[in-house]
Protein backbone atom coordinates (compact mmCIF):
# COMPACT_ATOMS: atom_id res chain seq x y z
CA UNK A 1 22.60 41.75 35.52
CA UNK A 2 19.00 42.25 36.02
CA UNK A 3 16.45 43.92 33.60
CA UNK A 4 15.65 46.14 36.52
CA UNK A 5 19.32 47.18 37.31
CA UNK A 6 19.77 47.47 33.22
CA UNK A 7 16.83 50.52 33.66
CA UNK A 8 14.42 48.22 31.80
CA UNK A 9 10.53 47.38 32.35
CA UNK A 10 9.07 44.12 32.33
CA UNK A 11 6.98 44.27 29.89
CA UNK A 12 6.79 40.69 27.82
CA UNK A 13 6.32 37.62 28.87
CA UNK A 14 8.68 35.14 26.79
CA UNK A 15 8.48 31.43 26.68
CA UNK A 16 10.49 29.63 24.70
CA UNK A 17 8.80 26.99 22.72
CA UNK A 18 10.99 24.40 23.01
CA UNK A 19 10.29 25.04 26.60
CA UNK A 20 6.44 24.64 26.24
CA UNK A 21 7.38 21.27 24.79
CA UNK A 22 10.10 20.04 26.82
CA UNK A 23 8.78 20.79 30.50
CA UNK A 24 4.39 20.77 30.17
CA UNK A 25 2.52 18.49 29.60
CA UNK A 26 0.10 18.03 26.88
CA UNK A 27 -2.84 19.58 29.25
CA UNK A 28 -0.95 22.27 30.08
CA UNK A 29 0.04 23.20 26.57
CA UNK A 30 -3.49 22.81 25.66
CA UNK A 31 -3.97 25.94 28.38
CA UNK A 32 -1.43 28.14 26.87
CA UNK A 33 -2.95 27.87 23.39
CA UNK A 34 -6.19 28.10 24.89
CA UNK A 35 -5.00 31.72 26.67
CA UNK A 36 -2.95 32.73 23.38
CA UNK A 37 -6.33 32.18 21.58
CA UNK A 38 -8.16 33.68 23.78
CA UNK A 39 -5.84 37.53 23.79
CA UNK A 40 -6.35 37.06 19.68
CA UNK A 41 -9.49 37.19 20.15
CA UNK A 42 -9.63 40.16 22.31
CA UNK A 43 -7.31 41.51 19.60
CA UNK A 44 -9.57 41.32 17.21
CA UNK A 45 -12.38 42.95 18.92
CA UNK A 46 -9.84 45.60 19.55
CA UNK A 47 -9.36 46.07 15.88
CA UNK A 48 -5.20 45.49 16.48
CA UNK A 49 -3.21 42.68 14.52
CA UNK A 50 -3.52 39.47 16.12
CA UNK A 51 -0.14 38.38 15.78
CA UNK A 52 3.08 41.13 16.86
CA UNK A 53 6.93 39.36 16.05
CA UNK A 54 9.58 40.31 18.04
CA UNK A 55 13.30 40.45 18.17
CA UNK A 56 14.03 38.86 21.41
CA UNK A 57 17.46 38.75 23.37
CA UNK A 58 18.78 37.77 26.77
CA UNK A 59 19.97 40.76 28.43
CA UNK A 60 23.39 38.15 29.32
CA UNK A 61 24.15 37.97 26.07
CA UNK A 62 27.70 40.32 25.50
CA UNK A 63 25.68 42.47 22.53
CA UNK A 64 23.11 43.65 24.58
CA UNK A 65 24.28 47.05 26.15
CA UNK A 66 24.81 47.91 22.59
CA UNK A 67 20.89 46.65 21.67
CA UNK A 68 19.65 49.06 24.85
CA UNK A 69 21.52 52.02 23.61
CA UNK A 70 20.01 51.54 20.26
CA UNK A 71 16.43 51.48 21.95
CA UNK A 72 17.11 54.24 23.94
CA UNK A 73 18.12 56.50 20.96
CA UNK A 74 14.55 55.39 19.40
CA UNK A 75 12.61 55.74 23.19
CA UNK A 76 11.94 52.23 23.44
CA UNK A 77 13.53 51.78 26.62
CA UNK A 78 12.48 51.76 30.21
């Protein structure tokens, strides 16, 4: 199932880490940290909290209906 077809928004972009590492190459991950330095930056001008964590989970993952209902109660969803 599709974030789309789950009601959801795209609005994240996740890379895994061990991805960064695995499939770039050092030049590449050079750019990412470059662009991730870059949005703290703009952060900071912004007066916001450079750094947000988040709880992240594939929507394939058997718990997940549950994890959207929980978000909807809370109007974090869609």
């Amino acid at each position: 199932m599709t974030l789309k077809e789950l009601g959801g928004v795209s609005k994240f972009t996740v890379i895994k880490n061990e991805d960064i590492e695995k499939y770039l190459n050092p030049i590449f991950r050079r750019k990412i940290r470059d662009v991730i330095d870059r949005i703290k930056i703009g952060r900071t001008v912004d007066r916001k909290s450079i750094t947000n964590e988040y709880i992240v989970i594939n929507i394939d993952e058997p718990y997940a209906p549950e994890v959207i209902e929980i978000m909807k109660k809370y109007k974090h969803w869609g």
